[in-house]
N, C-alpha and C. Protein backbone atom coordinates (compact mmCIF):
# COMPACT_ATOMS: atom_id res chain seq x y z
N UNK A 1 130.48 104.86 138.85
CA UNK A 1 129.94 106.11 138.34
C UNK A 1 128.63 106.36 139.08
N UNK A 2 128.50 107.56 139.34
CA UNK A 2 127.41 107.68 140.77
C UNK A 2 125.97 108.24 139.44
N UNK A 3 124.78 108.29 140.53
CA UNK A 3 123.83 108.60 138.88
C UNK A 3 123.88 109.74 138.11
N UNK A 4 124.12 110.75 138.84
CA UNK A 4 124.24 111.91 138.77
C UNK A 4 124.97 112.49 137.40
N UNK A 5 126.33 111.87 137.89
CA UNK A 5 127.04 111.55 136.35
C UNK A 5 126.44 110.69 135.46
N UNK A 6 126.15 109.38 135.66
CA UNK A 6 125.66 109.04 134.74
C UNK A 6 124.13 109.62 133.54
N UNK A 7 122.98 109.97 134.50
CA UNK A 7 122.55 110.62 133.78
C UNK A 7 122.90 112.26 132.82
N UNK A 8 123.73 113.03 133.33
CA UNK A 8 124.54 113.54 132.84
C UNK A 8 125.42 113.11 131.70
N UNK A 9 125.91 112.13 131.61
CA UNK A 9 126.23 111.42 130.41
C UNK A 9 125.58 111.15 129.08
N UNK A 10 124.39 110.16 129.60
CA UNK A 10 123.29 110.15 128.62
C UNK A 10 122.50 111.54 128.09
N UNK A 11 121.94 112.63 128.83
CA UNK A 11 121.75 113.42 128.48
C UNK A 11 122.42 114.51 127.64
N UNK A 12 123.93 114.66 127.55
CA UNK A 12 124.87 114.74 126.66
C UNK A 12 125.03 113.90 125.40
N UNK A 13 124.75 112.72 125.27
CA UNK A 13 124.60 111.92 123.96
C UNK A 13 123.10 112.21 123.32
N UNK A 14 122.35 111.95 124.19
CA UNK A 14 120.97 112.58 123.70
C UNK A 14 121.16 113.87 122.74
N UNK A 15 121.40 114.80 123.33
CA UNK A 15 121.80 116.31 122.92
C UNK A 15 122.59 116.35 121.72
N UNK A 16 123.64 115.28 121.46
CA UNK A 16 124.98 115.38 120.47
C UNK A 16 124.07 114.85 119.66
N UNK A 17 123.44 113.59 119.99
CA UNK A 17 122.66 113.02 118.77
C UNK A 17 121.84 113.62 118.24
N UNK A 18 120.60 114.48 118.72
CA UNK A 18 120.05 115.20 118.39
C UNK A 18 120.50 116.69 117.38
N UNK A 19 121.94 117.26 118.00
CA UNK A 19 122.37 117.84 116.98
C UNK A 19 122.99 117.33 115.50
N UNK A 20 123.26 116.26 115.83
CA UNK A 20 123.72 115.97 114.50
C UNK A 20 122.66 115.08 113.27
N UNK A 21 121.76 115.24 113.78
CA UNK A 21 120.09 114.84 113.13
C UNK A 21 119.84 115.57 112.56
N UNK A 22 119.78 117.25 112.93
CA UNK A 22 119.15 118.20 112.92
C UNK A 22 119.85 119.12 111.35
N UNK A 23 121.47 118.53 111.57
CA UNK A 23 122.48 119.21 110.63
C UNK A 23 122.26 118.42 109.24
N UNK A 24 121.36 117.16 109.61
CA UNK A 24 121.88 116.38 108.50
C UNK A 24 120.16 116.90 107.49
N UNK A 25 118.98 117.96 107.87
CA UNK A 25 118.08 117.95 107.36
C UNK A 25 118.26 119.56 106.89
N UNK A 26 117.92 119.55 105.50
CA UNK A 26 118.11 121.40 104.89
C UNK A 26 117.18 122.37 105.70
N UNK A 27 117.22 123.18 105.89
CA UNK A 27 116.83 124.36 106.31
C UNK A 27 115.41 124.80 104.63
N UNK A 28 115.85 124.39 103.77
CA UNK A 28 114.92 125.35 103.12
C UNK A 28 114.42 124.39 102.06
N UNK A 29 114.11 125.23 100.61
CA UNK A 29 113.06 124.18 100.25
C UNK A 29 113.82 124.16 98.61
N UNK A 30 115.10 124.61 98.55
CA UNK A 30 115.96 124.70 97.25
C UNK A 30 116.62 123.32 97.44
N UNK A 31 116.64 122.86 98.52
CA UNK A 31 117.50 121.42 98.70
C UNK A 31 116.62 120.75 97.09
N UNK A 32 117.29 119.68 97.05
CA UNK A 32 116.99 118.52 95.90
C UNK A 32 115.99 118.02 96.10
N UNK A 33 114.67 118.32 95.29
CA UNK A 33 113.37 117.90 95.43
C UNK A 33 113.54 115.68 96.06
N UNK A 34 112.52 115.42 96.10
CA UNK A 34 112.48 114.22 96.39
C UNK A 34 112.11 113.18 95.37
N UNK A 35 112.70 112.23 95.17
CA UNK A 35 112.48 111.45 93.75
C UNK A 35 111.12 111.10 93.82
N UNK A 36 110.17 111.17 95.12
CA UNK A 36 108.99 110.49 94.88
C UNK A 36 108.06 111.99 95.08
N UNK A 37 108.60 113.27 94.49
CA UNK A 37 107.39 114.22 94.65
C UNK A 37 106.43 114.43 93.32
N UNK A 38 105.48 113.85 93.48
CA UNK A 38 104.19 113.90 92.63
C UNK A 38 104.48 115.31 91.35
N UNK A 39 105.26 116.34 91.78
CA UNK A 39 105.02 117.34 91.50
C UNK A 39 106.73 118.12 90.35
N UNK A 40 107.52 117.08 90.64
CA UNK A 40 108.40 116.95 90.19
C UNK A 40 108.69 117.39 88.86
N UNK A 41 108.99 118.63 88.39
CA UNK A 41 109.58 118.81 86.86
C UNK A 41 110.92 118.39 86.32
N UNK A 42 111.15 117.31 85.93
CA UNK A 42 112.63 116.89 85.34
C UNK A 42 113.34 117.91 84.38
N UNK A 43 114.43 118.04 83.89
CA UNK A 43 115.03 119.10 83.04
C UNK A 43 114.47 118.04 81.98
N UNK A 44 114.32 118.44 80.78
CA UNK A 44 113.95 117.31 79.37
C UNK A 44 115.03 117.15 78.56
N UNK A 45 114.87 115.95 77.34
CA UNK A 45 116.14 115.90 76.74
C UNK A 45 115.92 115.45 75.35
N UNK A 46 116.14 114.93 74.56
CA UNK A 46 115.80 114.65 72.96
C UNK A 46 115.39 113.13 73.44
N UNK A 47 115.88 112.69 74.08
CA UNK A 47 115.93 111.41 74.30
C UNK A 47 114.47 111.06 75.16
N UNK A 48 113.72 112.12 76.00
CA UNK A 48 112.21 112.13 76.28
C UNK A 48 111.10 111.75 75.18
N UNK A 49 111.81 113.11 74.21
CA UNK A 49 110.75 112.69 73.41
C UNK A 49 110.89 111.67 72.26
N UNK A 50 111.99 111.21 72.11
CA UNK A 50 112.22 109.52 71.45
C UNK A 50 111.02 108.69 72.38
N UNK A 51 111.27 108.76 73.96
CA UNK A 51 110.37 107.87 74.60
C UNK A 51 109.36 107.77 74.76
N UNK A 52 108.23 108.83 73.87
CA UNK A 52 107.35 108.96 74.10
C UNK A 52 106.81 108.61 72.64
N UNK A 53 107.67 108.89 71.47
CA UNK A 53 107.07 108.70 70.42
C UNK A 53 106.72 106.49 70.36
N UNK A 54 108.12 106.63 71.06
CA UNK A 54 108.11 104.47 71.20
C UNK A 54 106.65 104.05 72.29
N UNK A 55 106.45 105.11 72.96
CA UNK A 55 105.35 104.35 73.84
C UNK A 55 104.25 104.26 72.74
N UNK A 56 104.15 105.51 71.93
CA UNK A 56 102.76 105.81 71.12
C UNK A 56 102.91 104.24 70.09
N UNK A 57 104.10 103.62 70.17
CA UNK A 57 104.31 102.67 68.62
C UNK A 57 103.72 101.31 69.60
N UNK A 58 104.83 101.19 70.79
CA UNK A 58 103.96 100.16 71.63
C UNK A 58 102.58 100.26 71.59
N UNK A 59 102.02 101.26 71.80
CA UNK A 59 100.36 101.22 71.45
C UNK A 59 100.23 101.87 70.00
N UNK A 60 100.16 100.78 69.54
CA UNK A 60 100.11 101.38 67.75
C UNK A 60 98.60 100.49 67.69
N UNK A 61 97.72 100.43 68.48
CA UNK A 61 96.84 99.50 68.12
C UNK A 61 95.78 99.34 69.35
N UNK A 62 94.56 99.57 69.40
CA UNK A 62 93.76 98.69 70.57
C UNK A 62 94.06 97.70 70.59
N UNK A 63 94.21 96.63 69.90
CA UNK A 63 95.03 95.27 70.68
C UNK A 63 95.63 94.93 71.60
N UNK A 64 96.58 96.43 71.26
CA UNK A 64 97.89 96.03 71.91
C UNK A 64 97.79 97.10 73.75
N UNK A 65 96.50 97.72 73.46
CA UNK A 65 95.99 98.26 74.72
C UNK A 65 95.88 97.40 75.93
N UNK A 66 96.11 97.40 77.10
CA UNK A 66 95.80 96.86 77.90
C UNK A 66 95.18 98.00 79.05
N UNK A 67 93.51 97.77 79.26
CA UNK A 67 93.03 98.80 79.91
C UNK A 67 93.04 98.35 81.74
N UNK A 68 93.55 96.97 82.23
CA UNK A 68 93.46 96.97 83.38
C UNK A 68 94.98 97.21 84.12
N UNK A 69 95.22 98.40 84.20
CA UNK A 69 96.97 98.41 84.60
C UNK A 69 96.45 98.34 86.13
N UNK A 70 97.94 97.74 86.79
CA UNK A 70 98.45 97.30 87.85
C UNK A 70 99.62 98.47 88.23
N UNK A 71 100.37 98.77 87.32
CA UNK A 71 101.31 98.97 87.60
C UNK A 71 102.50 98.24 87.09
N UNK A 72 101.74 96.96 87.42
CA UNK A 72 103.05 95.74 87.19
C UNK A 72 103.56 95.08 85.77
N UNK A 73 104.63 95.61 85.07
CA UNK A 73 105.04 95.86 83.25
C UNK A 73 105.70 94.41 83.67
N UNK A 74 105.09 93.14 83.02
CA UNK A 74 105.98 91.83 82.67
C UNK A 74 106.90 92.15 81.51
N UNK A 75 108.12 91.36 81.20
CA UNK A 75 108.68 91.81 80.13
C UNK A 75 108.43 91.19 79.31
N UNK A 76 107.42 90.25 79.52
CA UNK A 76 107.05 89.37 78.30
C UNK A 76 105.68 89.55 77.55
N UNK A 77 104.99 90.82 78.55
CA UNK A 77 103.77 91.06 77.92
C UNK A 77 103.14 91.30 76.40
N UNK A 78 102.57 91.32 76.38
CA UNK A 78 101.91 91.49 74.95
C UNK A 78 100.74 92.35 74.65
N UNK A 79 100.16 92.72 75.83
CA UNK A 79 99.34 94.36 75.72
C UNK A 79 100.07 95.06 76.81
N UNK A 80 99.79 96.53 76.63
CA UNK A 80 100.37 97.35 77.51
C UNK A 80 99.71 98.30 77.88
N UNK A 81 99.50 98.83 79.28
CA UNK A 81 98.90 99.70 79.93
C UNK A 81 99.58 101.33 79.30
N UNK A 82 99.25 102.26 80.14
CA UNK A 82 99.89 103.85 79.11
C UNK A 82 101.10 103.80 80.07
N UNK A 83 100.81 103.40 81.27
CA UNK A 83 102.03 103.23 82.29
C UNK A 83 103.21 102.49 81.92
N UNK A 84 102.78 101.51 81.58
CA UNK A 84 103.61 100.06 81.49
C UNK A 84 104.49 100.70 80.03
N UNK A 85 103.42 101.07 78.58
CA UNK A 85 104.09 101.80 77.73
C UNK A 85 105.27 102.46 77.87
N UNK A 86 105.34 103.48 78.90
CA UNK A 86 105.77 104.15 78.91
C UNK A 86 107.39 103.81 79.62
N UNK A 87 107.24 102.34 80.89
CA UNK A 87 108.10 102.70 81.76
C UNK A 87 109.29 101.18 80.11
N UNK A 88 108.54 100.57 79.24
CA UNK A 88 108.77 99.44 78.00
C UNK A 88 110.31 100.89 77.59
N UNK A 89 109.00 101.86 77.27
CA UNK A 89 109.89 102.69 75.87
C UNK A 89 111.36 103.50 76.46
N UNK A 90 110.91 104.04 78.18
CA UNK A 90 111.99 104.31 78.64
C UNK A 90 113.26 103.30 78.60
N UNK A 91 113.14 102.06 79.46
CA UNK A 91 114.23 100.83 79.27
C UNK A 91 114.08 100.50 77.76
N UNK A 92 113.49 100.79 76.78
CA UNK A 92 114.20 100.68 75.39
C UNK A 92 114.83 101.97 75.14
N UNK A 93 114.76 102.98 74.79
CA UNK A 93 115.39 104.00 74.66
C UNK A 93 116.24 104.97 75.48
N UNK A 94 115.84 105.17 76.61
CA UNK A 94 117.07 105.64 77.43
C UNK A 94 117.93 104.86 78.50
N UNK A 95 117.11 103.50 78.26
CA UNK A 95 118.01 102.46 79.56
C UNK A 95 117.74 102.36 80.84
N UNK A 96 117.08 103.37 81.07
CA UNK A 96 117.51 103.60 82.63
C UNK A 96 115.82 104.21 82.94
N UNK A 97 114.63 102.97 83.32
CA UNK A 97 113.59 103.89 83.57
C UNK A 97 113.65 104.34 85.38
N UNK A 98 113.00 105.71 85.34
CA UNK A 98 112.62 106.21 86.76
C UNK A 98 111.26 106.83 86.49
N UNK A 99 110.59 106.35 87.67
CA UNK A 99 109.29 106.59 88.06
C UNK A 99 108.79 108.22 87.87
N UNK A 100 109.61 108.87 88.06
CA UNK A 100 109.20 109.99 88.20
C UNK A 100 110.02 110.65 87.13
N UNK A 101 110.72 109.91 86.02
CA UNK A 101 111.47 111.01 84.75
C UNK A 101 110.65 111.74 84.04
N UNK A 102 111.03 112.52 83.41
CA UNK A 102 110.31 113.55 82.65
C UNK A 102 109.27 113.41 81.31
N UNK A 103 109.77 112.10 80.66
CA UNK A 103 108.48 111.47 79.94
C UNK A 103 107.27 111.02 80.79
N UNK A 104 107.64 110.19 81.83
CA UNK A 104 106.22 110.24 82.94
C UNK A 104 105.70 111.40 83.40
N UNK A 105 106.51 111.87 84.04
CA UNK A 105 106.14 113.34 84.60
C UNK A 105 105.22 114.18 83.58
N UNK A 106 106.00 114.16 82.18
CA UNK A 106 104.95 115.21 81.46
C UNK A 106 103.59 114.94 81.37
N UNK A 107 103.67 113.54 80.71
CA UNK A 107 102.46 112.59 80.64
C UNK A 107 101.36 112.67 81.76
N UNK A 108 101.69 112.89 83.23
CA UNK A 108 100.68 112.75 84.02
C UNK A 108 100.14 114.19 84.49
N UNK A 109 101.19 115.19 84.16
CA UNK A 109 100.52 116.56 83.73
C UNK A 109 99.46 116.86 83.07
N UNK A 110 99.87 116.45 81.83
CA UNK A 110 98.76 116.32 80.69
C UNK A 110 97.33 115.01 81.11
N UNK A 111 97.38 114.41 82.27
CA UNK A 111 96.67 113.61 82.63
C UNK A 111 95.86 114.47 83.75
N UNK A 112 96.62 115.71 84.09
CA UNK A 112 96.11 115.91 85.48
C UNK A 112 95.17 117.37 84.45
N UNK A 113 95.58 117.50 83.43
CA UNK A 113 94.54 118.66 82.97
C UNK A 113 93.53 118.48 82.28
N UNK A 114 93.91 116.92 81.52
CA UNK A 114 92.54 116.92 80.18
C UNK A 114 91.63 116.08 80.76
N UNK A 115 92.14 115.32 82.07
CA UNK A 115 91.23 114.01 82.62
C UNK A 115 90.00 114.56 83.24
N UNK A 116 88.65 114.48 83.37
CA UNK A 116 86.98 115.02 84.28
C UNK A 116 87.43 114.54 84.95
N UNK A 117 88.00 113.18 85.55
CA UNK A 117 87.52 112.23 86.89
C UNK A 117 89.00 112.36 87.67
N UNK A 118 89.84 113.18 87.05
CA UNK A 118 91.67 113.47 88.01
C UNK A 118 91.50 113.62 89.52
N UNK A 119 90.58 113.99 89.99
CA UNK A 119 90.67 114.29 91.58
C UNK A 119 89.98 113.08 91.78
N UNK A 120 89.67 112.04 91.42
CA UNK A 120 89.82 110.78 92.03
C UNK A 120 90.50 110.26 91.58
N UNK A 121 91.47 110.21 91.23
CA UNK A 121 92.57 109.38 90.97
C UNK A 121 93.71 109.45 92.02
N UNK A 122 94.00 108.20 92.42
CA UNK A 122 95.06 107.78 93.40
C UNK A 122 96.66 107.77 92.53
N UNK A 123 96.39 107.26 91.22
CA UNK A 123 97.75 107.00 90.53
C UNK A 123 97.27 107.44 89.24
N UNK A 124 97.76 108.95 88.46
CA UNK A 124 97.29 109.25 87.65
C UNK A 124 96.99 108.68 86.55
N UNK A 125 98.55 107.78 85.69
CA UNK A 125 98.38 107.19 85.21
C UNK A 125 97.53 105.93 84.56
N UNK A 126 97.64 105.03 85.76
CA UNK A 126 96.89 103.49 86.07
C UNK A 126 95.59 104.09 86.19
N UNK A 127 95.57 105.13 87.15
CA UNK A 127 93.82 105.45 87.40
C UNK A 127 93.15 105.94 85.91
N UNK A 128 94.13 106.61 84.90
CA UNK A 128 93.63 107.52 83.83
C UNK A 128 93.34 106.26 82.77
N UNK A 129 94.58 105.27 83.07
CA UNK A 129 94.12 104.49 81.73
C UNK A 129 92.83 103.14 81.73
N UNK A 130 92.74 103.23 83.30
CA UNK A 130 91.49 102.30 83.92
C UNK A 130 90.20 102.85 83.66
N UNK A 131 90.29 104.35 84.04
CA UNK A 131 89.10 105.20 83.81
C UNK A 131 88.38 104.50 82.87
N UNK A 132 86.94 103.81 83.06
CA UNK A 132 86.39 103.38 81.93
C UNK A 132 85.75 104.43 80.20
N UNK A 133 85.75 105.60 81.17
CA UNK A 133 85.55 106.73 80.30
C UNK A 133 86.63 106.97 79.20
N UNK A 134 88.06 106.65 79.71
CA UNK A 134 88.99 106.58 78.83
C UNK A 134 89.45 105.84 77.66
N UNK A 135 89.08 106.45 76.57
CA UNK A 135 89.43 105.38 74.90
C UNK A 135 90.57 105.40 74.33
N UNK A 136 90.77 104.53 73.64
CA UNK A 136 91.92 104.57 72.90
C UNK A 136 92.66 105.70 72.46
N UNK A 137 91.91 106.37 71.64
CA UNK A 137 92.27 107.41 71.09
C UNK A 137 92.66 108.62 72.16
N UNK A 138 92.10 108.39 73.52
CA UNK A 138 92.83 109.34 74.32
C UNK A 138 94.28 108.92 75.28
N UNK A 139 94.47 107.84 74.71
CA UNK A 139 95.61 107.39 75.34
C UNK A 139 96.93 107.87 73.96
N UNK A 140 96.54 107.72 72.86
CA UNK A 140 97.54 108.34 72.20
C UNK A 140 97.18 109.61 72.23
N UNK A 141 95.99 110.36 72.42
CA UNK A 141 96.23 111.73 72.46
C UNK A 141 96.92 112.07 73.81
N UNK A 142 96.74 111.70 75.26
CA UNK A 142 98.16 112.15 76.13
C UNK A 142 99.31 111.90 75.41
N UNK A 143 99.80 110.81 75.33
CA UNK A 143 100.92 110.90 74.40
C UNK A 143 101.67 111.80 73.31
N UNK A 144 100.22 112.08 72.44
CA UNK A 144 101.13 112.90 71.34
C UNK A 144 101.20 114.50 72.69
N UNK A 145 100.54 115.00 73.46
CA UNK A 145 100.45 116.30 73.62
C UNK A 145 101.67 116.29 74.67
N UNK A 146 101.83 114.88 75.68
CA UNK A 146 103.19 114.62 76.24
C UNK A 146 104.39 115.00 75.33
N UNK A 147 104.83 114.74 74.25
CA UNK A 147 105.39 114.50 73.14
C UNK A 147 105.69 115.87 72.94
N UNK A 148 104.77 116.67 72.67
CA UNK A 148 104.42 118.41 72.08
C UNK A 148 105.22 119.03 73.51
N UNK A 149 104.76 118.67 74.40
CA UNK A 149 105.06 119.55 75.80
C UNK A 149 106.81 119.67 75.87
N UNK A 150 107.33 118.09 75.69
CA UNK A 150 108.26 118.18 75.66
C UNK A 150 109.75 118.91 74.62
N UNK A 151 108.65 118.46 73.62
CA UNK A 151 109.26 119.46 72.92
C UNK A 151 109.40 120.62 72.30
N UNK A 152 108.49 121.18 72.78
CA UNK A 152 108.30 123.05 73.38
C UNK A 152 109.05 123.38 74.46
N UNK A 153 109.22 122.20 75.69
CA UNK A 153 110.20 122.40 76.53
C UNK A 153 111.60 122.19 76.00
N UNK A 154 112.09 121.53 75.12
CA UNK A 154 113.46 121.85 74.77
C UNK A 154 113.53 122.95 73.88
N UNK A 155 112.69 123.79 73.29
CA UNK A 155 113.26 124.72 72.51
C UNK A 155 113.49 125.84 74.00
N UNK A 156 112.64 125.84 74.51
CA UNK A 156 112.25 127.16 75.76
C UNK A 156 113.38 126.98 76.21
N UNK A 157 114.09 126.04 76.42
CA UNK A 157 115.23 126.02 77.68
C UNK A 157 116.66 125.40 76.85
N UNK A 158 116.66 125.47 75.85
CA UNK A 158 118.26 125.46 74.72
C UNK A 158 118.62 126.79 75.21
N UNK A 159 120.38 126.62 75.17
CA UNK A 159 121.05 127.96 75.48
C UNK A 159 120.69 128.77 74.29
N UNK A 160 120.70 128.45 73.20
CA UNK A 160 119.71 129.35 72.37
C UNK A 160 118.73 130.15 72.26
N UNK A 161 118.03 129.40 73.02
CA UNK A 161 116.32 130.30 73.50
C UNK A 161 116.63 130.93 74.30
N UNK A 162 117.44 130.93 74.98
CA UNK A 162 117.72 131.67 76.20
C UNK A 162 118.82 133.07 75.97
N UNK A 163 119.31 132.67 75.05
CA UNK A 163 120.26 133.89 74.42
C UNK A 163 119.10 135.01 73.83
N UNK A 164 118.39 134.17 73.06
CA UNK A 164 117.10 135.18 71.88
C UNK A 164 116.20 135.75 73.17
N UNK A 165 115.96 135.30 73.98
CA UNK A 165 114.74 135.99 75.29
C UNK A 165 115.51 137.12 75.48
N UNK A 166 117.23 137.10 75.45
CA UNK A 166 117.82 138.55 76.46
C UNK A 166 117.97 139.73 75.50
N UNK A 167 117.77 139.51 73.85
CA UNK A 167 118.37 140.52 72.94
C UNK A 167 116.93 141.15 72.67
């Protein structure tokens, strides 16, 4: 094979490969958000706000507070961060925790509006419940207003509510 062809060859696979890279990325921005976007609204479910009322019971107590979160939920712990709470009550009540479900998600909403010190925070959560400014009592108050959000969001978005908005 003389070079001529050969580079001709490669430059044809180059090209094929490149098109089929190109097919495999959406054009727009309706594609399926990304499981790790900060910004993420989950649809909600009855079963959110079960998980949020169990985080508030896991912290039924400063005791049972743990104000230096990591991130990192042992399953054998015995205080709990608002994070750690939260990811306990999900794998107790819906089974299946994700980082970014809609009991977290609401929660760090409500973290990103009532918190002074939110624009320094790297990890809303961990950063909100480290915040030394942050007390007890405002860790169940995200909670209960997490709790409220969510369930103002299931009445708003029942095929019900949605029937009563059109009449």
């Amino acid at each position: 094979m003389n070079q001529k062809v050969r580079h001709g060859v490669i430059l044809t696979v180059i090209l094929l490969f490149a098109a089929v890279l190109r097919a495999q990325v959406p054009d727009d921005k309706t594609a399926k958000p990304s499981d790790d976007d900060p910004e993420v609204r989950p649809p909600v479910t009855k079963v959110d706000v079960r998980i949020l009322q169990r985080a508030r019971e896991i912290l039924s107590s400063p005791s049972k507070w743990n104000r230096a979160d990591t991130r990192v939920c042992p399953t054998e712990a015995k205080t709990f961060s608002l994070y750690c709470a939260l990811e306990k009550a999900t794998n107790e009540i819906g089974g299946n925790f994700k980082h970014r479900g809609a009991a977290m998600q609401e929660t760090r909403f409500v973290v990103d509006e009532i918190a002074p010190n939110r624009k320094n925070y790297e990890h809303r959560l961990m950063d909100y419940n480290n915040d030394p400014t942050t007390t007890f009592a405002d860790i169940q108050r995200v909670l209960r207003l997490a709790e409220d959000r969510i369930a103002k969001r299931l009445k708003q978005e029942s095929p019900g509510a949605q029937s009563n908005k059109k009449k």
